[in-house]
Protein backbone atom coordinates (compact mmCIF):
# COMPACT_ATOMS: atom_id res chain seq x y z
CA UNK A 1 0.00 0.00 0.00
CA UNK A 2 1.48 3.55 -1.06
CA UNK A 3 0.88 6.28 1.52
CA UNK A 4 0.46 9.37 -0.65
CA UNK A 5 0.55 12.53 1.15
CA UNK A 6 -3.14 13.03 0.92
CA UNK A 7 -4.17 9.89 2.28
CA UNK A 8 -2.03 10.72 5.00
CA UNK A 9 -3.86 14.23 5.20
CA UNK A 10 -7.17 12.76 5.00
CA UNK A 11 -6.72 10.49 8.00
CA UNK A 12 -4.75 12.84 9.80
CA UNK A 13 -8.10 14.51 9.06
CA UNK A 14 -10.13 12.00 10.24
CA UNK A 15 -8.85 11.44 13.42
CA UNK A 16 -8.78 15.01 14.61
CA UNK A 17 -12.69 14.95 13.37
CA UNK A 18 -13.11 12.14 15.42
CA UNK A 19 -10.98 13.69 18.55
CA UNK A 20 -12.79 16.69 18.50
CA UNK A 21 -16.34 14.75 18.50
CA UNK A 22 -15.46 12.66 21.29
CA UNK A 23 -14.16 15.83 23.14
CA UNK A 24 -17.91 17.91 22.04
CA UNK A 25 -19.45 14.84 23.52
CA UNK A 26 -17.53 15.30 27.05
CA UNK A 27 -18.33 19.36 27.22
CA UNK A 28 -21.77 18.13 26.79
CA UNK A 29 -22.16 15.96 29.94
CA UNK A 30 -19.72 19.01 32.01
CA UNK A 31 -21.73 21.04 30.81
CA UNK A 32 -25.16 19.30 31.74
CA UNK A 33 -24.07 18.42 35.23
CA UNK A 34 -23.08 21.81 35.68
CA UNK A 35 -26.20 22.85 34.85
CA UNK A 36 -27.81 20.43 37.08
CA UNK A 37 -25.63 21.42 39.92
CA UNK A 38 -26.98 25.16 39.04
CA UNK A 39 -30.90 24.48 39.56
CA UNK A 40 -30.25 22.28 42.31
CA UNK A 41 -28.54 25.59 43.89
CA UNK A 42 -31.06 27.97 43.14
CA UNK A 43 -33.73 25.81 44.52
CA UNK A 44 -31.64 26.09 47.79
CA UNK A 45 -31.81 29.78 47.54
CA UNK A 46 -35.38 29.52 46.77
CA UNK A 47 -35.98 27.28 49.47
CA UNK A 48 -33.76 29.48 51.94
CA UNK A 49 -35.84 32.42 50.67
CA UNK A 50 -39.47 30.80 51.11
CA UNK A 51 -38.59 28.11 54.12
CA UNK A 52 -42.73 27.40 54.18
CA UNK A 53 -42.44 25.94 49.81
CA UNK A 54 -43.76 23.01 49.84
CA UNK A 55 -40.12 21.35 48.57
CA UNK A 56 -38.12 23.25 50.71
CA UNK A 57 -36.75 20.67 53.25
CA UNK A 58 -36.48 18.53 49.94
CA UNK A 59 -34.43 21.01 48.21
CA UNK A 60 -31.79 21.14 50.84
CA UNK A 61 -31.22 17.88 51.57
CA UNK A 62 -30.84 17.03 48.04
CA UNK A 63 -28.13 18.96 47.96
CA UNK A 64 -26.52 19.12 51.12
CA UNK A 65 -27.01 15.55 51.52
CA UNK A 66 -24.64 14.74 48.63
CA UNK A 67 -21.10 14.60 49.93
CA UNK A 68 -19.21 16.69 47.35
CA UNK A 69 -21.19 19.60 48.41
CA UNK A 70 -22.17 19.17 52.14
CA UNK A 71 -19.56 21.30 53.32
CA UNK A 72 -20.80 24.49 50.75
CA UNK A 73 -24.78 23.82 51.86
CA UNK A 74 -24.05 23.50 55.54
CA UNK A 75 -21.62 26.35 55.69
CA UNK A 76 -24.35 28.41 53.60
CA UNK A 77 -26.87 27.51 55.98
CA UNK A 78 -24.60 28.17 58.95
CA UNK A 79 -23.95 31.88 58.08
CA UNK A 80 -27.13 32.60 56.76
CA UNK A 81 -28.77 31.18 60.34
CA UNK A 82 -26.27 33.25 62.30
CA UNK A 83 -26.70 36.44 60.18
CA UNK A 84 -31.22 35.77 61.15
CA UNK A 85 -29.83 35.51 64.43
CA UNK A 86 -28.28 38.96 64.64
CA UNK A 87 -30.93 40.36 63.01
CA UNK A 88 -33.48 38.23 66.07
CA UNK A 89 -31.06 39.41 68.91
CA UNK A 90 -30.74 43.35 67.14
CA UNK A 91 -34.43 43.68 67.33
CA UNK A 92 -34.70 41.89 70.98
CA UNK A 93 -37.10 38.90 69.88
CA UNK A 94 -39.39 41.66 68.05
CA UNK A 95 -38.73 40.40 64.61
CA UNK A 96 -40.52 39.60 61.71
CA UNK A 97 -42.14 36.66 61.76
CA UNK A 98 -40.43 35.70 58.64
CA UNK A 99 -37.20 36.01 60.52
CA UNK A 100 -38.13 33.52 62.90
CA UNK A 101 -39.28 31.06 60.68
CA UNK A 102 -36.51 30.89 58.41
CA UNK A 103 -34.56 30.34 62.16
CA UNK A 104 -36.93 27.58 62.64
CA UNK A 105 -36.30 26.35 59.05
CA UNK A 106 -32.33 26.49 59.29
CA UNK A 107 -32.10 24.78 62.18
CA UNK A 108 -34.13 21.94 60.79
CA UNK A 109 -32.00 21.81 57.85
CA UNK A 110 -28.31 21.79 59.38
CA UNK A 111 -29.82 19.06 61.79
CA UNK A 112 -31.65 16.90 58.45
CA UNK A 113 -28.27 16.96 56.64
CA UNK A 114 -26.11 16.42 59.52
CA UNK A 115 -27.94 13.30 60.17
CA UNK A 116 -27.86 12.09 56.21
């Protein structure tokens, strides 16, 4: 078989097509889990911001209960409990209820995926 210089170019060519397809394909799936990873954040946001939702608890613990990311929920749910705090102690017990219940909700949540 005689190798001319263009069928040396043309699967040269080939396998950077196929390289490159292969690598499209992996950006795809970072890409989707990243995007997955993004919703399941904003729904603890959501959840953080409206502690009554109906998926609230669920939201949290989906998240925090996964180990790659327990660390980032519970330390996001420690500061925001300890900023509602301050704001509890600032107003000497007179605050919103909204305050309090978010308390309430926190406190449930560190404890739910402490125990997972």
């Amino acid at each position: 078989m005689v190798r001319t210089p263009l069928a040396v170019l043309l699967i040269l060519c080939a396998f950077i097509s196929s390289t490159c397809t292969i690598a499209n394909a992996a950006t795809k799936a970072d890409d989707q889990t990243a995007m997955e990873l993004g919703r399941k954040v904003l729904a603890v946001r959501e959840a953080i911001q409206n502690p009554g939702g109906p998926k609230a608890m669920q939201a949290v613990t989906d998240l925090g209960g996964d180990q790659r990311y327990y660390v980032m929920v519970r330390g996001w749910l420690s500061y925001q409990l300890d900023g509602d705090r301050s704001i509890l102690n600032a107003a000497k017990g007179q605050a919103r209820d909204e305050v309090k219940q978010r308390i309430q909700f926190l406190e449930k949540a560190i404890r739910a995926i402490d125990l997972e």
